[in-house]
N, C-alpha and C. Protein backbone atom coordinates (compact mmCIF):
# COMPACT_ATOMS: atom_id res chain seq x y z
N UNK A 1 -0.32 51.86 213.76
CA UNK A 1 -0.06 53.17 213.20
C UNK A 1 -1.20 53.53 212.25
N UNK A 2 -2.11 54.82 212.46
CA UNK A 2 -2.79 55.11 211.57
C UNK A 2 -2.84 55.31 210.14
N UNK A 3 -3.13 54.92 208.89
CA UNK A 3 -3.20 55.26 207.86
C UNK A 3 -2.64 57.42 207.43
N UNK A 4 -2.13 57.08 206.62
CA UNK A 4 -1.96 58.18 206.49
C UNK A 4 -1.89 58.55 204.98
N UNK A 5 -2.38 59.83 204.41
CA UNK A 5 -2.45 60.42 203.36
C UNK A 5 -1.47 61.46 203.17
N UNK A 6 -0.54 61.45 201.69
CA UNK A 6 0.38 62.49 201.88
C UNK A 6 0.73 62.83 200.18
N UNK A 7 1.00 63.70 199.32
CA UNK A 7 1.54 63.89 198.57
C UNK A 7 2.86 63.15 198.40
N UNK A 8 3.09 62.57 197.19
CA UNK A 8 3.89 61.20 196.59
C UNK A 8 5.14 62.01 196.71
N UNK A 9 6.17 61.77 196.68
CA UNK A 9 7.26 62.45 196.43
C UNK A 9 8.46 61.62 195.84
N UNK A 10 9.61 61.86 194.89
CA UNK A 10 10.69 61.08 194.31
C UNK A 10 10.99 59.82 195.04
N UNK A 11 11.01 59.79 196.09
CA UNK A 11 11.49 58.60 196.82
C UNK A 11 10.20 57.52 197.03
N UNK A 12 9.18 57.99 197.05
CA UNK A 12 7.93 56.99 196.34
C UNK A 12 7.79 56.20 194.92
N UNK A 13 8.58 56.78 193.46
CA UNK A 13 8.62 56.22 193.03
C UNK A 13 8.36 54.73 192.33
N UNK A 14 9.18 54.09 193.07
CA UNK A 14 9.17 52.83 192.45
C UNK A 14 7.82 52.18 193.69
N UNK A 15 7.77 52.51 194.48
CA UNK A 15 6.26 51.96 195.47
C UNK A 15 5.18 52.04 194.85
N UNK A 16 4.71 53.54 194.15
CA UNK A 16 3.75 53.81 193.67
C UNK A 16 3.75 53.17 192.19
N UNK A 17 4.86 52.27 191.59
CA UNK A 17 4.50 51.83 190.57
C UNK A 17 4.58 50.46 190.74
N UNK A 18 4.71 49.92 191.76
CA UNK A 18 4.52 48.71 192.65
C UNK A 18 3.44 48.14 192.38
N UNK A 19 2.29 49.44 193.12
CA UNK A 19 1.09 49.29 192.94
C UNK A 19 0.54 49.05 191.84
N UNK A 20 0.63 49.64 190.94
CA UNK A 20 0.31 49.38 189.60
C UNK A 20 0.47 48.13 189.10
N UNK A 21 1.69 47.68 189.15
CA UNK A 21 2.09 46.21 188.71
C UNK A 21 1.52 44.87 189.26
N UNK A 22 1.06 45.55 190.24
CA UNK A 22 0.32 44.60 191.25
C UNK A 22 -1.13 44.81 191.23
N UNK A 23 -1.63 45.75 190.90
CA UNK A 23 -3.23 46.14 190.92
C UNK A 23 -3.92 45.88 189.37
N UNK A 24 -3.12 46.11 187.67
CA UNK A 24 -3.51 45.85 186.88
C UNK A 24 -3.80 44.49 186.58
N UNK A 25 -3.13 43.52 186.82
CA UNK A 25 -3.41 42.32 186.18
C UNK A 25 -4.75 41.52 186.76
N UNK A 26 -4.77 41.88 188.41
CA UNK A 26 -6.41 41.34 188.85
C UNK A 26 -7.56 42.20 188.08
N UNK A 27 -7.03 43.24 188.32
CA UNK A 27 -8.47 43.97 187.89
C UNK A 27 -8.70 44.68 186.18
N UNK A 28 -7.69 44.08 185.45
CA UNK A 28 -8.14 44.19 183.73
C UNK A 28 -7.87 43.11 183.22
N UNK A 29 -6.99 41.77 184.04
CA UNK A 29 -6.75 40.72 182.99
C UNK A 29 -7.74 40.26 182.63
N UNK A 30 -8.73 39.49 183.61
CA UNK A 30 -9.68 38.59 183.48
C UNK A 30 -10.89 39.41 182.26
N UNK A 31 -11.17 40.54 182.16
CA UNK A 31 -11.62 41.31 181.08
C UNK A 31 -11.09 41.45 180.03
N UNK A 32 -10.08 41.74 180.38
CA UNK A 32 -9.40 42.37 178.93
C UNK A 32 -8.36 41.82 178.27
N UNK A 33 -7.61 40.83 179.06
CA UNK A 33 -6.18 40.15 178.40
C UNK A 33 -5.31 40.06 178.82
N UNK A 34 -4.37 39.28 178.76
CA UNK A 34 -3.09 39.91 179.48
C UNK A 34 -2.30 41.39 178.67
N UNK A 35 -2.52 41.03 176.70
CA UNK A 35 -1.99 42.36 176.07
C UNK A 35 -2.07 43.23 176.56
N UNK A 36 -3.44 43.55 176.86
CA UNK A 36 -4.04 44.84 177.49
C UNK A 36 -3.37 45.58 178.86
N UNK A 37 -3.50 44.65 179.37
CA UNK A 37 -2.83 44.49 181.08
C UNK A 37 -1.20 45.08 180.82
N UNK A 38 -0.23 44.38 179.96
CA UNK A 38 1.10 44.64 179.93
C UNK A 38 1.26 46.35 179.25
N UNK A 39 0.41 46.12 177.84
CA UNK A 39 0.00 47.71 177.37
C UNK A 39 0.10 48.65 178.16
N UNK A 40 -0.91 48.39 179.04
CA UNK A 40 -1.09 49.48 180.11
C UNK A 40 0.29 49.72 181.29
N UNK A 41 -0.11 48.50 181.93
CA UNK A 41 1.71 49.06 182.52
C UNK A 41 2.82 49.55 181.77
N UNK A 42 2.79 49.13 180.19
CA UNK A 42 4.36 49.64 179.44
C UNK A 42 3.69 51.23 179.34
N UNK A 43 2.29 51.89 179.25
CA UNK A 43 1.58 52.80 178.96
C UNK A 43 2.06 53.61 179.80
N UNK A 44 1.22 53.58 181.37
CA UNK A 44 0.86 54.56 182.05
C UNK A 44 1.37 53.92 183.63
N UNK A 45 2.43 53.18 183.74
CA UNK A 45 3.37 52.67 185.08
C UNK A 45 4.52 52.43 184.98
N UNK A 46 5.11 53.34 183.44
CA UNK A 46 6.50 53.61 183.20
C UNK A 46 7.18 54.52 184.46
N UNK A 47 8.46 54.40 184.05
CA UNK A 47 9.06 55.53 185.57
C UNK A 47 8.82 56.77 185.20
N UNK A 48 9.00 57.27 183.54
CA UNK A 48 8.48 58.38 183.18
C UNK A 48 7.57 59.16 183.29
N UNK A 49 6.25 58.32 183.81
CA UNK A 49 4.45 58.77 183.62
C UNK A 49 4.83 58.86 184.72
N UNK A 50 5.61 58.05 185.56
CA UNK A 50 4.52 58.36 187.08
C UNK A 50 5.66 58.62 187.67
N UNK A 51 6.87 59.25 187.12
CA UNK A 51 7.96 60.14 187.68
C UNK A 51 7.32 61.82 187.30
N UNK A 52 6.79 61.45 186.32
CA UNK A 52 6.50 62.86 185.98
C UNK A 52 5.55 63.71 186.50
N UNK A 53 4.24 62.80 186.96
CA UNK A 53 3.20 62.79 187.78
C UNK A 53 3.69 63.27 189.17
N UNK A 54 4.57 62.16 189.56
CA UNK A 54 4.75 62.77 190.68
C UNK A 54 5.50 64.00 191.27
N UNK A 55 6.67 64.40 190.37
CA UNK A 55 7.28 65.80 189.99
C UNK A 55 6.05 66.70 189.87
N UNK A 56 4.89 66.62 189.49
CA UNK A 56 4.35 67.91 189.25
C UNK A 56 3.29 67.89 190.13
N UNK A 57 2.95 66.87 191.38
CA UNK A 57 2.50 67.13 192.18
C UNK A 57 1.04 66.57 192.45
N UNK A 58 0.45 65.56 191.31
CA UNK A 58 -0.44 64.43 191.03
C UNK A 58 -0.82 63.83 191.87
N UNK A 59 0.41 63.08 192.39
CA UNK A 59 0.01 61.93 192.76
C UNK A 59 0.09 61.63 194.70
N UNK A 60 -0.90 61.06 194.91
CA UNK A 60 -1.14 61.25 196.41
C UNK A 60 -0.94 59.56 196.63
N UNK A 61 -0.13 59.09 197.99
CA UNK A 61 -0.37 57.81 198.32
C UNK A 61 -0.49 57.48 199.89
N UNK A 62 -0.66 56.59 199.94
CA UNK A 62 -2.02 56.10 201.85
C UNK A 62 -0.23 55.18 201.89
N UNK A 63 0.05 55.70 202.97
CA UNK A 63 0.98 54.89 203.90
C UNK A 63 0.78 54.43 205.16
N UNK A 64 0.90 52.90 205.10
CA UNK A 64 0.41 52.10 206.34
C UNK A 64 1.65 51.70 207.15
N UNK A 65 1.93 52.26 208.23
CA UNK A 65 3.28 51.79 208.72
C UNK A 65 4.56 51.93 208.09
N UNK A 66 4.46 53.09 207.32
CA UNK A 66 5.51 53.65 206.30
C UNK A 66 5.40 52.73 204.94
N UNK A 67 4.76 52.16 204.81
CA UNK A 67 4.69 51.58 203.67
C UNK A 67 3.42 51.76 202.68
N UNK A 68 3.95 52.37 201.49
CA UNK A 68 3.10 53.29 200.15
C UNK A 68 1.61 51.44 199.96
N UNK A 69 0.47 51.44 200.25
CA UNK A 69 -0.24 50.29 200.26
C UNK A 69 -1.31 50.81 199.12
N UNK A 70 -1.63 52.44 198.69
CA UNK A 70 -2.57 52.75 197.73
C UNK A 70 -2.30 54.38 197.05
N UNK A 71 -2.44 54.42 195.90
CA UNK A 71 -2.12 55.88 195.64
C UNK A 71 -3.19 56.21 194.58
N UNK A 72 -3.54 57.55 194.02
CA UNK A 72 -3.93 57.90 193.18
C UNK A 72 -3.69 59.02 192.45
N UNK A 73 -3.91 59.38 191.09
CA UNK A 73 -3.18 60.42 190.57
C UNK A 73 -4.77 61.32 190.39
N UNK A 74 -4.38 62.75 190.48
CA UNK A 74 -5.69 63.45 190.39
C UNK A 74 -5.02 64.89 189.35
N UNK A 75 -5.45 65.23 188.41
CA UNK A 75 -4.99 66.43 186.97
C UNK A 75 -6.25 67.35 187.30
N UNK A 76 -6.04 68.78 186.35
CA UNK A 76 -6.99 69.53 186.44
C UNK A 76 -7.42 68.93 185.05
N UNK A 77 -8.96 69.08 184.96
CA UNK A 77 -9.48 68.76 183.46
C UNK A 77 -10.73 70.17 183.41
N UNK A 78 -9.89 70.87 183.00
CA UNK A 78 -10.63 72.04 182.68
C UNK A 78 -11.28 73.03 183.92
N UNK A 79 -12.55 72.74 184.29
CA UNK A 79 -12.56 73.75 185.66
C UNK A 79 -12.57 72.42 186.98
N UNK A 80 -12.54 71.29 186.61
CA UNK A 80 -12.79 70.10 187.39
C UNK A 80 -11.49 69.65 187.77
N UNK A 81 -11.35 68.47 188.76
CA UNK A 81 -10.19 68.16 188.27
C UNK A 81 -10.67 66.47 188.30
N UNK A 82 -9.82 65.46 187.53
CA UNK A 82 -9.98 64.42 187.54
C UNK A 82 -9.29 63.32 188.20
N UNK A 83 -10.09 62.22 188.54
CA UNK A 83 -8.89 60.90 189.24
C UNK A 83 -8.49 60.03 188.00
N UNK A 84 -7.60 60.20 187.74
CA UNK A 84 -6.88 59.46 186.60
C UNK A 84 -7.26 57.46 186.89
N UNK A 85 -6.26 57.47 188.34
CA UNK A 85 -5.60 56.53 188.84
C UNK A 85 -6.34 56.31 190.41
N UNK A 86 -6.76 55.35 190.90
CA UNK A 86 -6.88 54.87 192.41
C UNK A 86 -6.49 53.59 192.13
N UNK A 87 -5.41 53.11 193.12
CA UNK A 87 -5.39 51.70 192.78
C UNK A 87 -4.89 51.29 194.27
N UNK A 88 -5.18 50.64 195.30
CA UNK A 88 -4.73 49.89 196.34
C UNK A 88 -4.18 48.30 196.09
N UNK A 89 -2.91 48.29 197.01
CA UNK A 89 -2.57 46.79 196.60
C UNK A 89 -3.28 46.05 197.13
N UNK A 90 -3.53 44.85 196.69
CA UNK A 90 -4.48 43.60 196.27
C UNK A 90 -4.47 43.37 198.20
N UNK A 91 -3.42 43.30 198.81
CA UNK A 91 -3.54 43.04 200.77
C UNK A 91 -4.39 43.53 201.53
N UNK A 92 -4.31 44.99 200.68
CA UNK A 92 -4.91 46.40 201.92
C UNK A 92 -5.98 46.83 201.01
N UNK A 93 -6.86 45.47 200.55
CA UNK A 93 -7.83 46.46 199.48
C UNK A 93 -9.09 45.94 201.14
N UNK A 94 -10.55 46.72 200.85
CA UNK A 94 -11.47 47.13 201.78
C UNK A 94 -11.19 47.45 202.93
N UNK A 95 -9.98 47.90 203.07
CA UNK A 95 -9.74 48.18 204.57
C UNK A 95 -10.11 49.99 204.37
N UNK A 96 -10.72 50.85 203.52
CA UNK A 96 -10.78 52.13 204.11
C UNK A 96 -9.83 52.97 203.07
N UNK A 97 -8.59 52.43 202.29
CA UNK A 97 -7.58 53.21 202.05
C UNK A 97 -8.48 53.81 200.64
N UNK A 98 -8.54 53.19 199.66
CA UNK A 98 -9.54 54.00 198.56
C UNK A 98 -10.15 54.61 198.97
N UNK A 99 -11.13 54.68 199.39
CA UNK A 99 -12.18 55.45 200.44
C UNK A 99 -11.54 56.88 200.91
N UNK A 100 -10.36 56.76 201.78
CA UNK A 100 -9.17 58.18 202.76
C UNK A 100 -8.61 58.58 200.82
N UNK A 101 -8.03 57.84 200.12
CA UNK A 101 -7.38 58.53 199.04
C UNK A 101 -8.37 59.28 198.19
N UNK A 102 -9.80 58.90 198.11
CA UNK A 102 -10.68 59.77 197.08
C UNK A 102 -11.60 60.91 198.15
N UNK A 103 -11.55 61.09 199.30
CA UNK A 103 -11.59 61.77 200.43
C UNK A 103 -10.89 63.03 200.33
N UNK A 104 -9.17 62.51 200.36
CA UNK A 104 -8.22 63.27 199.89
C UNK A 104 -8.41 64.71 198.79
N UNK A 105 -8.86 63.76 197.55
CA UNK A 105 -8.85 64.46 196.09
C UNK A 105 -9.85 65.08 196.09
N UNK A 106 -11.32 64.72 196.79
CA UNK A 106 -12.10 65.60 196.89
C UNK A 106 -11.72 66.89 197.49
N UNK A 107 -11.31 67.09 198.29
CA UNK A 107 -10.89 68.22 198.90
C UNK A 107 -9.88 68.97 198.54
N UNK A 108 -8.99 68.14 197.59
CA UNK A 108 -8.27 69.52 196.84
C UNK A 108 -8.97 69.85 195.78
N UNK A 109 -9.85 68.80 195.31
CA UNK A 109 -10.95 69.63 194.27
C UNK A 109 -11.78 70.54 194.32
N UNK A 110 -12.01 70.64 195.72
CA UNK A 110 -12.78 71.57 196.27
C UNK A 110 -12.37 72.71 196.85
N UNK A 111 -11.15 72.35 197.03
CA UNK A 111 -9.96 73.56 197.41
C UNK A 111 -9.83 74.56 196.18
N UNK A 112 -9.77 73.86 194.81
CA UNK A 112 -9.52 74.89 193.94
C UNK A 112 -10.46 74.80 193.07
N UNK A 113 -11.44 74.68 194.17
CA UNK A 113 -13.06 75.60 192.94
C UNK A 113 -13.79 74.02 192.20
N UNK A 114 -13.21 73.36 192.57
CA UNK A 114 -14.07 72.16 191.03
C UNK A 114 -14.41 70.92 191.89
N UNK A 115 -15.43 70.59 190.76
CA UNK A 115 -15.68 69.14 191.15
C UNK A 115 -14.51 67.91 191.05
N UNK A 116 -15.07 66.83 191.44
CA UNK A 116 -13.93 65.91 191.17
C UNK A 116 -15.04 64.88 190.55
N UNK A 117 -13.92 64.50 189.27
CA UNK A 117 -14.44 63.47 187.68
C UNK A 117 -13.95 62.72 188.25
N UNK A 118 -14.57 61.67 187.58
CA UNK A 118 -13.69 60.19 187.23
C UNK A 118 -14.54 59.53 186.33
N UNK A 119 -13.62 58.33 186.08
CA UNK A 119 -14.33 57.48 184.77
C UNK A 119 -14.09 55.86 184.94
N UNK A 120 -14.45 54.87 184.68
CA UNK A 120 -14.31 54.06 184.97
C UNK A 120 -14.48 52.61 183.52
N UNK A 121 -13.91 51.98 183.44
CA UNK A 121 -14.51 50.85 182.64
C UNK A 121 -16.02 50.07 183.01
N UNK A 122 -16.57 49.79 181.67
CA UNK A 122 -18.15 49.54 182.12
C UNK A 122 -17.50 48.02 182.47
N UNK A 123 -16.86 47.44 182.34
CA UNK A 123 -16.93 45.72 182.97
C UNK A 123 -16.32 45.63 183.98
N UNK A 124 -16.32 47.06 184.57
CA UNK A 124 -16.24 47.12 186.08
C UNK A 124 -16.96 47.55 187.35
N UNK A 125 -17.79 46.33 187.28
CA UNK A 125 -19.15 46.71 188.00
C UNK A 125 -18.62 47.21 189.78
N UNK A 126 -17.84 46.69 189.33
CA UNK A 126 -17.80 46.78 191.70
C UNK A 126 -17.53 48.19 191.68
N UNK A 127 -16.45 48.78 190.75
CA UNK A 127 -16.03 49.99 190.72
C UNK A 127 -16.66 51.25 190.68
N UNK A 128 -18.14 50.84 189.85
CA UNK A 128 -19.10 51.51 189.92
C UNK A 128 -19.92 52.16 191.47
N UNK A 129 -20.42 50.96 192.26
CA UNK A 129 -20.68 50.72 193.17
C UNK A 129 -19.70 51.07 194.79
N UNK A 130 -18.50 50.91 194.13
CA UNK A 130 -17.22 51.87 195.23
C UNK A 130 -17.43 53.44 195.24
N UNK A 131 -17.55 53.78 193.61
CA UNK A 131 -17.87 55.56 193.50
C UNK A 131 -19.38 55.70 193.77
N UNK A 132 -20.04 54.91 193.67
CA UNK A 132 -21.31 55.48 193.95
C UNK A 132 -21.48 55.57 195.97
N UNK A 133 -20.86 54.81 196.36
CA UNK A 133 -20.78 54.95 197.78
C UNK A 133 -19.71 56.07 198.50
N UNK A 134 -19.00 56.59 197.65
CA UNK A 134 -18.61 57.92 197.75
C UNK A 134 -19.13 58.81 197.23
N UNK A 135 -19.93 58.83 196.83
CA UNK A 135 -21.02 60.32 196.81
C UNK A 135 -21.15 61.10 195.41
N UNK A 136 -20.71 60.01 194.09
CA UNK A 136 -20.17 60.46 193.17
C UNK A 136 -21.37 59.89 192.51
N UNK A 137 -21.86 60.83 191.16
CA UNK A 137 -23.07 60.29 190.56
C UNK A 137 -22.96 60.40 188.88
N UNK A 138 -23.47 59.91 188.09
CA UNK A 138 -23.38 59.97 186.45
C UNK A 138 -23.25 61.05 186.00
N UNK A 139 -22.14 60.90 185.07
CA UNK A 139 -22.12 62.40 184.59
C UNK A 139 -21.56 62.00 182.94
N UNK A 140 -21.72 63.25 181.73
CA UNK A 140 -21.17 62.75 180.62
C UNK A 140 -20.25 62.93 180.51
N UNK A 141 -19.71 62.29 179.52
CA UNK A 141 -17.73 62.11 179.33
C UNK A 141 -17.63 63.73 178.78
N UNK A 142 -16.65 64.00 178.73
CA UNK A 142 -16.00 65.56 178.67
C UNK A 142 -15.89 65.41 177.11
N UNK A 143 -15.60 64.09 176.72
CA UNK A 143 -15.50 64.43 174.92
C UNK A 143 -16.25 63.20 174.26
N UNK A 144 -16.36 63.10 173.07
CA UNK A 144 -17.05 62.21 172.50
C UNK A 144 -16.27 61.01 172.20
N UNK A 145 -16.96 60.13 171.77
CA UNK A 145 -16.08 58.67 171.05
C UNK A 145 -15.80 58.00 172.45
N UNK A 146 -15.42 57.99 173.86
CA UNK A 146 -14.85 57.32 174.83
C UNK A 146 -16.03 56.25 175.27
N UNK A 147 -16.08 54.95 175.55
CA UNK A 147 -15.98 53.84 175.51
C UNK A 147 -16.25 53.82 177.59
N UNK A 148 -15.49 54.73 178.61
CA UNK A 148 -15.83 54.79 179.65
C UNK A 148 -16.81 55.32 180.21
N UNK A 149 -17.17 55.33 181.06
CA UNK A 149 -18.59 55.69 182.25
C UNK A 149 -18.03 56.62 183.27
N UNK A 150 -18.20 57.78 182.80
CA UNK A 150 -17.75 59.09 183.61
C UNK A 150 -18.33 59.28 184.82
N UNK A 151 -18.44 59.83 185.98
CA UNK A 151 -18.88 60.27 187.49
C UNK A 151 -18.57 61.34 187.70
N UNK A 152 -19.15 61.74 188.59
CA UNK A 152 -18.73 63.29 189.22
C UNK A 152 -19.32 63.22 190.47
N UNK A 153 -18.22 64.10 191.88
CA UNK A 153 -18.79 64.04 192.74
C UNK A 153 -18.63 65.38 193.07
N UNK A 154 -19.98 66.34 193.30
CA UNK A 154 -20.20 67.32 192.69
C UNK A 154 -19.88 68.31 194.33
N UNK A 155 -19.68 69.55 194.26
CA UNK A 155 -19.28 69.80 195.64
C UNK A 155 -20.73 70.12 196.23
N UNK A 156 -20.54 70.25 197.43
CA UNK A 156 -22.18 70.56 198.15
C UNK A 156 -22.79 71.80 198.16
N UNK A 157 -23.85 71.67 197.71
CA UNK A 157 -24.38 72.63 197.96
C UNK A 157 -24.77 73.81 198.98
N UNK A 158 -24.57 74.78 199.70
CA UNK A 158 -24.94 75.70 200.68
C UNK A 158 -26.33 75.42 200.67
N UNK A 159 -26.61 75.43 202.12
CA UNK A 159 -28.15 75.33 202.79
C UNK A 159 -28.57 76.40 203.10
């Protein structure tokens, strides 16, 4: 069954925070801690954040055989809009699904006029190297004081 991309809906829920629970601890423990790691899930993979997210229409997830395997949340940030969140579970990671989900967001970013941001932690080198192979290039953070490494993948230009 082909991969498929779809807007998250209530009954995704607890899948899409699956992911989370399952995607933070590889990819911030070994950096950052476990504090950090639990922080963040009690933070931003409550049922609240990402009930609410998904109520207002955020959050997009890649279903493989009916089953939610990667999602991401995408906001407007002023005339842009941003990827909050990409996270694929740890099984179905290089198979393509990050790749179809920021595919996705580009095109509603581009649907309503803007580029598509993102930001990333600097002791996350691969992550760098994932957005830079999607077509996304350095850009500065939107406000001062932030600590992350902003991107933008800018829409194309007319020839």
């Amino acid at each position: 069954m082909p991969l498929i991309i779809r807007r998250a809906n209530p009954d995704d829920l607890a899948a899409v925070r699956l992911i989370g629970i399952l995607s933070w601890p590889p990819t911030y423990g070994p950096a950052r801690g476990a504090e950090y790691v639990v922080d963040g899930l009690d933070r931003y993979w409550n049922e609240e954040a990402i009930g609410s997210a998904i109520r207002e229409g955020r959050i997009d997830v890649a279903l493989d055989g009916g089953d939610v395997v990667g999602m991401a949340e995408i906001d407007r940030l002023g005339d842009d809009f941003v990827l909050w969140k990409l996270y694929v579970a740890p099984g179905h990671q290089h198979r393509g699904v990050g790749r179809r989900l920021v595919e996705a967001a580009k095109t509603r970013a581009r649907a309503n006029g803007g580029d598509l941001v993102t930001e990333y932690d600097v002791g996350n080198p691969a992550v760098r190297g994932f957005y830079l192979r999607a077509g996304f290039v350095d850009d500065v953070a939107p406000w001062p004081g932030t600590d992350a490494v902003w991107m933008r993948s800018p829409r194309e230009t007319p020839v």
